[in-house]
PDB file of N, CA and C in Angstrom:
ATOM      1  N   UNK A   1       0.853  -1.168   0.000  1.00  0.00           N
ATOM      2  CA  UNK A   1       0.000   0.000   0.000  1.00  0.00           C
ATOM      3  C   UNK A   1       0.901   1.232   0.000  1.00  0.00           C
ATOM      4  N   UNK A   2       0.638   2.276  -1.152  1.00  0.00           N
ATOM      5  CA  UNK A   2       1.916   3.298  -1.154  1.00  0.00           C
ATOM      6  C   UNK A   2       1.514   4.418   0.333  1.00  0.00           C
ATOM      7  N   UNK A   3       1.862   5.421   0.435  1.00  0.00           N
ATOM      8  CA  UNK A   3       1.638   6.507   1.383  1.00  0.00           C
ATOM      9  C   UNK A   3       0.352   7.298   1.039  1.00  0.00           C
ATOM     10  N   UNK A   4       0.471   7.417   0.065  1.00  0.00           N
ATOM     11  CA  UNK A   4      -1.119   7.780  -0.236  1.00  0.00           C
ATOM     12  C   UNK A   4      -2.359   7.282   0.286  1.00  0.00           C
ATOM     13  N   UNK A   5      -2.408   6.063  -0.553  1.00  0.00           N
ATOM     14  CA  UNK A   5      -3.394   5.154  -0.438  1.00  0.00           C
ATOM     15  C   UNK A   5      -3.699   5.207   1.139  1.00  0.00           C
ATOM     16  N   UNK A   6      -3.191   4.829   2.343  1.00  0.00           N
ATOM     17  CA  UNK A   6      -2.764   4.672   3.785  1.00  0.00           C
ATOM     18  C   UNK A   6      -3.250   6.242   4.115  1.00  0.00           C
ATOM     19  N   UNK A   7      -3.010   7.426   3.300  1.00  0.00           N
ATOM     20  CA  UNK A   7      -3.139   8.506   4.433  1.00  0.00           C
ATOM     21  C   UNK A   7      -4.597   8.245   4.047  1.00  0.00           C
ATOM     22  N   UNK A   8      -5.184   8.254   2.727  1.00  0.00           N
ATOM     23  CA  UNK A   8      -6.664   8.393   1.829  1.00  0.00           C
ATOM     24  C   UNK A   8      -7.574   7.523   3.096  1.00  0.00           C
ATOM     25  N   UNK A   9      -6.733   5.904   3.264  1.00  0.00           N
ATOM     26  CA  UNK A   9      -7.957   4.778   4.199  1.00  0.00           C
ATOM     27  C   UNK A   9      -8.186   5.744   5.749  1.00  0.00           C
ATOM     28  N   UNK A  10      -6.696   6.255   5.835  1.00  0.00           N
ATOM     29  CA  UNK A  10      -7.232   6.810   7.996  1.00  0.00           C
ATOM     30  C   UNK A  10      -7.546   7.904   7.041  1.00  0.00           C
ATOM     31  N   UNK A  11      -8.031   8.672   6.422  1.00  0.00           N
ATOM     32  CA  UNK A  11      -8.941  10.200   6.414  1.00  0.00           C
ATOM     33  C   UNK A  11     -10.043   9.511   6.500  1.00  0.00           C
ATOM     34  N   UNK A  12     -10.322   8.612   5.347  1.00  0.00           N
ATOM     35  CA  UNK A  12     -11.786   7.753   5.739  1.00  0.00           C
ATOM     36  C   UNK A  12     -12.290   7.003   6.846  1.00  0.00           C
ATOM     37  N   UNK A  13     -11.242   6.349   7.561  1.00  0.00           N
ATOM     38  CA  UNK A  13     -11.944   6.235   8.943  1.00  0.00           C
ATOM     39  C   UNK A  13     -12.086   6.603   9.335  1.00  0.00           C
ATOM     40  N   UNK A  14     -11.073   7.811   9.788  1.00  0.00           N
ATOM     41  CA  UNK A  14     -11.655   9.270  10.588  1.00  0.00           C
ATOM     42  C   UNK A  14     -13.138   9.440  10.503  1.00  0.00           C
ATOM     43  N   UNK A  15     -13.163   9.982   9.021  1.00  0.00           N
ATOM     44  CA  UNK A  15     -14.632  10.478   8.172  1.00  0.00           C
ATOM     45  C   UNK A  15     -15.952   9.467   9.129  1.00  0.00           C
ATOM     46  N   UNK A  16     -15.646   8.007   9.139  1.00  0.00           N
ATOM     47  CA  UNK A  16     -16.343   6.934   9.044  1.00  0.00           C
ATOM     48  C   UNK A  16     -16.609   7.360  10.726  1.00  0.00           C
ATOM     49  N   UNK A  17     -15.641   7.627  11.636  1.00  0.00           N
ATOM     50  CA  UNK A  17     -15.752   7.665  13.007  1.00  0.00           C
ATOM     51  C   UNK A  17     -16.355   8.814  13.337  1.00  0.00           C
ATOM     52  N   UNK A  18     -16.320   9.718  12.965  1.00  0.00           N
ATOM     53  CA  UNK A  18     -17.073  11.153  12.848  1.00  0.00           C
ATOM     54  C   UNK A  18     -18.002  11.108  12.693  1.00  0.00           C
ATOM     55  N   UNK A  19     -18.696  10.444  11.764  1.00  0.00           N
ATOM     56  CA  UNK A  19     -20.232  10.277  11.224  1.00  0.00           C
ATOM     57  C   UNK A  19     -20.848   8.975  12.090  1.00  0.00           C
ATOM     58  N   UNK A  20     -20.106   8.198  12.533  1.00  0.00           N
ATOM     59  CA  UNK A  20     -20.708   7.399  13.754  1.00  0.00           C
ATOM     60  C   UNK A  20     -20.693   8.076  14.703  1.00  0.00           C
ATOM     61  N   UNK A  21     -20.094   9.025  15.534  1.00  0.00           N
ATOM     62  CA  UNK A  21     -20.323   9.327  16.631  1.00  0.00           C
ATOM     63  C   UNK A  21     -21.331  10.639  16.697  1.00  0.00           C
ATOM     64  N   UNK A  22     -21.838  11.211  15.014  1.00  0.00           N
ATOM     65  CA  UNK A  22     -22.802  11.988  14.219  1.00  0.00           C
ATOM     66  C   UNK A  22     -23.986  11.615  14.671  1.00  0.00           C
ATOM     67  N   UNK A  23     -24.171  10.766  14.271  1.00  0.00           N
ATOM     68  CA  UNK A  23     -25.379   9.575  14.372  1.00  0.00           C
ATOM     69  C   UNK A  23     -25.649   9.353  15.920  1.00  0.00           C
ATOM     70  N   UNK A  24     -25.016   9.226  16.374  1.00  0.00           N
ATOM     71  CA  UNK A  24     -25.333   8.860  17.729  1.00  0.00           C
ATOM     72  C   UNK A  24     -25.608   9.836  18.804  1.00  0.00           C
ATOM     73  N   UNK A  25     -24.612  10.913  18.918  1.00  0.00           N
ATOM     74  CA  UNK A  25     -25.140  12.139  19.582  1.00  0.00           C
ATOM     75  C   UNK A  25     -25.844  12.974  19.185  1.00  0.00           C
ATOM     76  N   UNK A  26     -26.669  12.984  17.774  1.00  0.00           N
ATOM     77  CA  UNK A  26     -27.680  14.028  17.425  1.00  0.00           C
ATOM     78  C   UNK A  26     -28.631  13.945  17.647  1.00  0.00           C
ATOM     79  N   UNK A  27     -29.413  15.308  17.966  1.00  0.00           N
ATOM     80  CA  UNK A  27     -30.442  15.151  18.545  1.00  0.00           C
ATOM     81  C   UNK A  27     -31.646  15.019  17.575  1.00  0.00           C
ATOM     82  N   UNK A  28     -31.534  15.510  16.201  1.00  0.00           N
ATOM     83  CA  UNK A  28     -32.602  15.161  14.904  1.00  0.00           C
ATOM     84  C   UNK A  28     -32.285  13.765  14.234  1.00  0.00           C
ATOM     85  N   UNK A  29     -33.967  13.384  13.370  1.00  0.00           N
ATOM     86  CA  UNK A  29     -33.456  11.338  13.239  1.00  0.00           C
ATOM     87  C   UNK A  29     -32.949  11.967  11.554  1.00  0.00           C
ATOM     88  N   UNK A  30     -33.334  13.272  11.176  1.00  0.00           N
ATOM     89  CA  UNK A  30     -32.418  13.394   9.660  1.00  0.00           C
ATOM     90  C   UNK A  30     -30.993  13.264   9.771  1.00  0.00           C
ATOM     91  N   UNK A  31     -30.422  14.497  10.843  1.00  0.00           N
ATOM     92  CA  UNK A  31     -29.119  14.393  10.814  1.00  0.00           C
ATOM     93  C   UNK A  31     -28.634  13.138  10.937  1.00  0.00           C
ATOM     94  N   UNK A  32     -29.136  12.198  11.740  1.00  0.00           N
ATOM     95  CA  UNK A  32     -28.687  10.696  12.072  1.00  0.00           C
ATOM     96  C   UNK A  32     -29.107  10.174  10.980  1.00  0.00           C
ATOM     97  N   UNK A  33     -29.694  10.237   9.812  1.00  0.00           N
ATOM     98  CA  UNK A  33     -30.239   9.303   8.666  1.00  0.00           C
ATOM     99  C   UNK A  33     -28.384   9.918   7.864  1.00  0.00           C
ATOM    100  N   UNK A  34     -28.685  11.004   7.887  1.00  0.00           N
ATOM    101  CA  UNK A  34     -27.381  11.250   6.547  1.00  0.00           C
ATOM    102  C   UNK A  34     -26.368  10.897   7.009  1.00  0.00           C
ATOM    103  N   UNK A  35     -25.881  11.362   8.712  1.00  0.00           N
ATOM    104  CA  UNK A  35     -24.652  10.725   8.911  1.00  0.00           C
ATOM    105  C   UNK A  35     -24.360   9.217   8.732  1.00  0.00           C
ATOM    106  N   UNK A  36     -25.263   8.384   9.074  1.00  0.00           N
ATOM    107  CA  UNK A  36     -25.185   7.178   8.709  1.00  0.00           C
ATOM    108  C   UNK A  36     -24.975   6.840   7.536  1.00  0.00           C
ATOM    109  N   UNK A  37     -25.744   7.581   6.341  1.00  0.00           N
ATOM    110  CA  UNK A  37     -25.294   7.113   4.661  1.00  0.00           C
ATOM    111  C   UNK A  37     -24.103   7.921   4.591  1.00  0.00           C
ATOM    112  N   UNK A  38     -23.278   8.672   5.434  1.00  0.00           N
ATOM    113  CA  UNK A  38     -21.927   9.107   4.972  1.00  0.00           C
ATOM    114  C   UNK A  38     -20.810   8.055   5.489  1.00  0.00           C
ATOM    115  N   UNK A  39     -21.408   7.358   7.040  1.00  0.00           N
ATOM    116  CA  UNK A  39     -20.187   6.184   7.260  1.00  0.00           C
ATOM    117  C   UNK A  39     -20.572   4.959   6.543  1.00  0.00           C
ATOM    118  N   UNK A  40     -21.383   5.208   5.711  1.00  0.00           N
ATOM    119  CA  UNK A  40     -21.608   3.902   4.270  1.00  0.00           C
ATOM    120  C   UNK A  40     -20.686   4.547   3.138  1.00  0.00           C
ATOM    121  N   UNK A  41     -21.022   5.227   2.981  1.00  0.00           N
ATOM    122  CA  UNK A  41     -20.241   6.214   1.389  1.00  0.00           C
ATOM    123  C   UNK A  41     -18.738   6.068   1.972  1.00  0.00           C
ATOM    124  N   UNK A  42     -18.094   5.986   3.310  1.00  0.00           N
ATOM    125  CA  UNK A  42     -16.710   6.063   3.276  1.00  0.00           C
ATOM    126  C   UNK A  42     -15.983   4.654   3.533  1.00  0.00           C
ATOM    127  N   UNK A  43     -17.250   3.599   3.675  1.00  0.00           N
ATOM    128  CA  UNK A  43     -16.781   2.614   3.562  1.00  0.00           C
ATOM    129  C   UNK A  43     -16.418   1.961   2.177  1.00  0.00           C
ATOM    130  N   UNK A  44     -17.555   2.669   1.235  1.00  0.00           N
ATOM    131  CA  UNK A  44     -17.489   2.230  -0.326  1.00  0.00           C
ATOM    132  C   UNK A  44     -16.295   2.897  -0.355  1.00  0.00           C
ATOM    133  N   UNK A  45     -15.553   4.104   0.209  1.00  0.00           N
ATOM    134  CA  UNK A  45     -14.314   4.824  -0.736  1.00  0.00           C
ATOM    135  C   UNK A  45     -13.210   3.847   0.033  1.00  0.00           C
ATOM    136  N   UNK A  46     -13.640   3.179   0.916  1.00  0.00           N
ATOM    137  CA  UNK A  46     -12.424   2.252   1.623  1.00  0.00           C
ATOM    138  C   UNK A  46     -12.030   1.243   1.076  1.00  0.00           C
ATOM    139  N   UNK A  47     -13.417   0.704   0.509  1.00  0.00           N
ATOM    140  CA  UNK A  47     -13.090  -0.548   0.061  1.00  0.00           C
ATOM    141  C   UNK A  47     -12.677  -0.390  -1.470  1.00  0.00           C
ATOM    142  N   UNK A  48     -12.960   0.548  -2.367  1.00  0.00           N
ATOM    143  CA  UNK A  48     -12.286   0.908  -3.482  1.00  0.00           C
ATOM    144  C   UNK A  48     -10.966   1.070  -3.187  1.00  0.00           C
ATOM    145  N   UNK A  49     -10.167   1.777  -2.082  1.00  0.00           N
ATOM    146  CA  UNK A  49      -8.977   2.065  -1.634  1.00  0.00           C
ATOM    147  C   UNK A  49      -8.339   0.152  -1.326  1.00  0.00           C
ATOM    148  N   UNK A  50      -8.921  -0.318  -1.087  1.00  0.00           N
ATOM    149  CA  UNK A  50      -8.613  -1.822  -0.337  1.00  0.00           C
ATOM    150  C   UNK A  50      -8.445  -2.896  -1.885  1.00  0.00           C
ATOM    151  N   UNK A  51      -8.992  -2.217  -2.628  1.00  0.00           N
ATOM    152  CA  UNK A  51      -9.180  -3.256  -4.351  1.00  0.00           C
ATOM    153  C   UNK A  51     -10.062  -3.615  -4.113  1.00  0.00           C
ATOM    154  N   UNK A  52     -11.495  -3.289  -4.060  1.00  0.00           N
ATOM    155  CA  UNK A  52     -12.336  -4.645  -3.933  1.00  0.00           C
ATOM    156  C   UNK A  52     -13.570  -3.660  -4.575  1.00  0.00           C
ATOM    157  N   UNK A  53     -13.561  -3.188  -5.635  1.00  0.00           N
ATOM    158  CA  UNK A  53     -14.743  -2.392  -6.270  1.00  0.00           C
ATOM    159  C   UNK A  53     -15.752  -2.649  -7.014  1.00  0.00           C
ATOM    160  N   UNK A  54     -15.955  -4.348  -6.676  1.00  0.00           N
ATOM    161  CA  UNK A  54     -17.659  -4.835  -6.391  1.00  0.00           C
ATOM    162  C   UNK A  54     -18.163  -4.539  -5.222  1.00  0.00           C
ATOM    163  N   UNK A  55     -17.525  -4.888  -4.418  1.00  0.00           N
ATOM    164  CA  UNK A  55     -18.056  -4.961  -2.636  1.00  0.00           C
ATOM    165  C   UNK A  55     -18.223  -3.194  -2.608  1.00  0.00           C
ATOM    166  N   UNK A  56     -17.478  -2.435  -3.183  1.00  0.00           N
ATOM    167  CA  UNK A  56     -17.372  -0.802  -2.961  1.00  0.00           C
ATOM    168  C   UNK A  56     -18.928  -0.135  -3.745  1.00  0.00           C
ATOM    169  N   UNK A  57     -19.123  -1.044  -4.884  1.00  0.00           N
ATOM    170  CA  UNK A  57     -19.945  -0.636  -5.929  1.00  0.00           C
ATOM    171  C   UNK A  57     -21.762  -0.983  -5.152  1.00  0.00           C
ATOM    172  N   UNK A  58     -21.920  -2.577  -4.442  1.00  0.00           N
ATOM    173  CA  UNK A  58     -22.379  -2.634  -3.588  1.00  0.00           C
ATOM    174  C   UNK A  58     -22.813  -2.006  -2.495  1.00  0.00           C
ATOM    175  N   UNK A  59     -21.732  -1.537  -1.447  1.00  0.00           N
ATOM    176  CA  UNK A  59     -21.728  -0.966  -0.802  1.00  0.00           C
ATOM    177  C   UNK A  59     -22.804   0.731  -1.008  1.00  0.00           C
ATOM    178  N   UNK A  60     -22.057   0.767  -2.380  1.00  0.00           N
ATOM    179  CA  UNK A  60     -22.538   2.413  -2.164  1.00  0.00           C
ATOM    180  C   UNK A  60     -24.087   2.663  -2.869  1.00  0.00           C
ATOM    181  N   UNK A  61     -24.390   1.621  -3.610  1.00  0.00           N
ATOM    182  CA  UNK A  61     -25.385   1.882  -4.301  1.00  0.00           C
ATOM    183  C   UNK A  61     -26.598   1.288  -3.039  1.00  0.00           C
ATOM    184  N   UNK A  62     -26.383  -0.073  -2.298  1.00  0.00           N
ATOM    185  CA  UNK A  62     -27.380  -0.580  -1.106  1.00  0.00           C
ATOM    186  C   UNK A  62     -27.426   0.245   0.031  1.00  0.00           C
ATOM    187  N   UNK A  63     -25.746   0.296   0.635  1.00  0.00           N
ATOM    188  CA  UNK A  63     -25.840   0.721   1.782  1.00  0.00           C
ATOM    189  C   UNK A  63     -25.694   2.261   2.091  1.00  0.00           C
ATOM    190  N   UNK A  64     -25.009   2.828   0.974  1.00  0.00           N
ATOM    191  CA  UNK A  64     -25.418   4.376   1.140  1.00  0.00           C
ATOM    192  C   UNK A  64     -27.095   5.196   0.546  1.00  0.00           C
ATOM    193  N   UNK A  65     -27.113   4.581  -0.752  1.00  0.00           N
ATOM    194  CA  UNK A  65     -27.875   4.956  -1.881  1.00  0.00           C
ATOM    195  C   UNK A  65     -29.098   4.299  -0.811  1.00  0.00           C
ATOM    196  N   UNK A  66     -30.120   3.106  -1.132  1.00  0.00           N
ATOM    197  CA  UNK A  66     -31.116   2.705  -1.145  1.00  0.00           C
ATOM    198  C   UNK A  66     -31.410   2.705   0.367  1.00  0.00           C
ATOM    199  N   UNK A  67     -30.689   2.491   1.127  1.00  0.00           N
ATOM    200  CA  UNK A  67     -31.013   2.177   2.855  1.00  0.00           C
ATOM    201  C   UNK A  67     -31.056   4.108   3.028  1.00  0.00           C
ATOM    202  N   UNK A  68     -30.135   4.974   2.982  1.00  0.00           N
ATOM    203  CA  UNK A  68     -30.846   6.737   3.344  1.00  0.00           C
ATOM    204  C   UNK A  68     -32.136   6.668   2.931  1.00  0.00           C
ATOM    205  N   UNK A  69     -32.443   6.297   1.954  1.00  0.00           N
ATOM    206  CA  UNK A  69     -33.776   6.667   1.152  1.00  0.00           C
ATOM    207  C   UNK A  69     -34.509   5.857   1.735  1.00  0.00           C
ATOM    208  N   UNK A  70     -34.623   4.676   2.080  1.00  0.00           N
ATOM    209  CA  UNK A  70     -35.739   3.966   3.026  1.00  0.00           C
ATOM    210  C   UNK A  70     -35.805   4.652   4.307  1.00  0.00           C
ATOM    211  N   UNK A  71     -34.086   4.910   4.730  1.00  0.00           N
ATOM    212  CA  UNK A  71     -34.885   5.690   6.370  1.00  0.00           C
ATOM    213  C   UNK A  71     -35.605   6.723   6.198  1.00  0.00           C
ATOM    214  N   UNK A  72     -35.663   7.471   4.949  1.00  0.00           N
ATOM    215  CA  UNK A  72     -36.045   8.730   4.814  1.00  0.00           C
ATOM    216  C   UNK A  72     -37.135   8.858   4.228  1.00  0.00           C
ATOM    217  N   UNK A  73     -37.493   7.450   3.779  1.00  0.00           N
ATOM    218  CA  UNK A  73     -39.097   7.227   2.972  1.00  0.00           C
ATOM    219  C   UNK A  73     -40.181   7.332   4.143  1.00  0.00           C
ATOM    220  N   UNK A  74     -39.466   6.345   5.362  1.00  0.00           N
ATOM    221  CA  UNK A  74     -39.702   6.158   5.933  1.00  0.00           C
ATOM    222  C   UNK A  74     -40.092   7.292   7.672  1.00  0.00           C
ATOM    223  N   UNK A  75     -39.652   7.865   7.510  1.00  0.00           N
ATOM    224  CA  UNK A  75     -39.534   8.709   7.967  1.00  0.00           C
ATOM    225  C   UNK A  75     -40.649   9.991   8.168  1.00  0.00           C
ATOM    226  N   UNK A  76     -40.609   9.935   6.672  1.00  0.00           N
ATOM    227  CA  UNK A  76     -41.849  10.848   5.954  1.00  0.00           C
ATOM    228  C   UNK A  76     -43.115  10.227   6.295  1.00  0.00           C
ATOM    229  N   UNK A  77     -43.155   9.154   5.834  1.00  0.00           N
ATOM    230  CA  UNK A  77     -44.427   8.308   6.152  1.00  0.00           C
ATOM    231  C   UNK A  77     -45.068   8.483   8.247  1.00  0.00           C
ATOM    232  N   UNK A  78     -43.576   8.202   8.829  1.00  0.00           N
ATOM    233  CA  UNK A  78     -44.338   8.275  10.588  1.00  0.00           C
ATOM    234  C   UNK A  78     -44.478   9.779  11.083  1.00  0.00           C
ATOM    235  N   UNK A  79     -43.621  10.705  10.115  1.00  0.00           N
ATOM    236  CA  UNK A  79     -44.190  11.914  10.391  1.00  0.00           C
ATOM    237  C   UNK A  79     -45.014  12.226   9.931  1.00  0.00           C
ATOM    238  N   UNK A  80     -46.026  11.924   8.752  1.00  0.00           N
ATOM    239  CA  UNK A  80     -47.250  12.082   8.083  1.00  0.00           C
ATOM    240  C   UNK A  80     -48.487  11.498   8.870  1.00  0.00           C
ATOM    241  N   UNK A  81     -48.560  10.752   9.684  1.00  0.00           N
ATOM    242  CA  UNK A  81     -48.953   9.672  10.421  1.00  0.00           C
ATOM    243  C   UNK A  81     -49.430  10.713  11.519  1.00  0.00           C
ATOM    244  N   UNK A  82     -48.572  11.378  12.073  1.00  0.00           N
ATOM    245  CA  UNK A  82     -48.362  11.911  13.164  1.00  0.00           C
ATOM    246  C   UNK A  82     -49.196  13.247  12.898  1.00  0.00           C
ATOM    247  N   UNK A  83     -49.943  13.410  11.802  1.00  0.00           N
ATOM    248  CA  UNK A  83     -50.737  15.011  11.542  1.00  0.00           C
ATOM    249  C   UNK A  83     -51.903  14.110  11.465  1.00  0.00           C
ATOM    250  N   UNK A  84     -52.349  12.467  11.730  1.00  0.00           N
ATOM    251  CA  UNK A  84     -53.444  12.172  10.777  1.00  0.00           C
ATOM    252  C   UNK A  84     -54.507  12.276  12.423  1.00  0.00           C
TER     253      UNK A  84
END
């Protein structure tokens, strides 16, 4: 792994640890919906960094892409609920 690559993976864990500890101490469930699809999105840039850009391609299209948008479909729906 050259010096690059190595500084690129710890900025992304950083990123990845930031947005977990995002998620967890915020007090809104949006901010906690996006931080969560951002420690998905830096796992896809990890695992592209790691060689593995099926699992990355995966990653970003399920676990960033389609899972925000369900919490957030979802979301809409129990706050809509909540005026009925």
């Amino acid at each position: 792994m050259s010096t690059l690559t190595l500084l690129m993976a710890v900025l992304a864990l950083v990123a990845m640890l930031g947005g977990a500890l995002l998620a967890i101490l915020c007090k809104s469930t949006a901010v906690a919906i996006m931080a969560t699809g951002m420690v998905s999105l830096m796992a896809s840039v990890l695992f592209v960094l790691l060689a593995a850009p099926d699992v990355a391609m995966t990653e970003a299209a399920i676990g960033s892409g389609l899972t925000t948008f369900l919490f957030f479909f979802v979301l809409g729906r129990v706050k809509g609920a909540d005026n009925d």
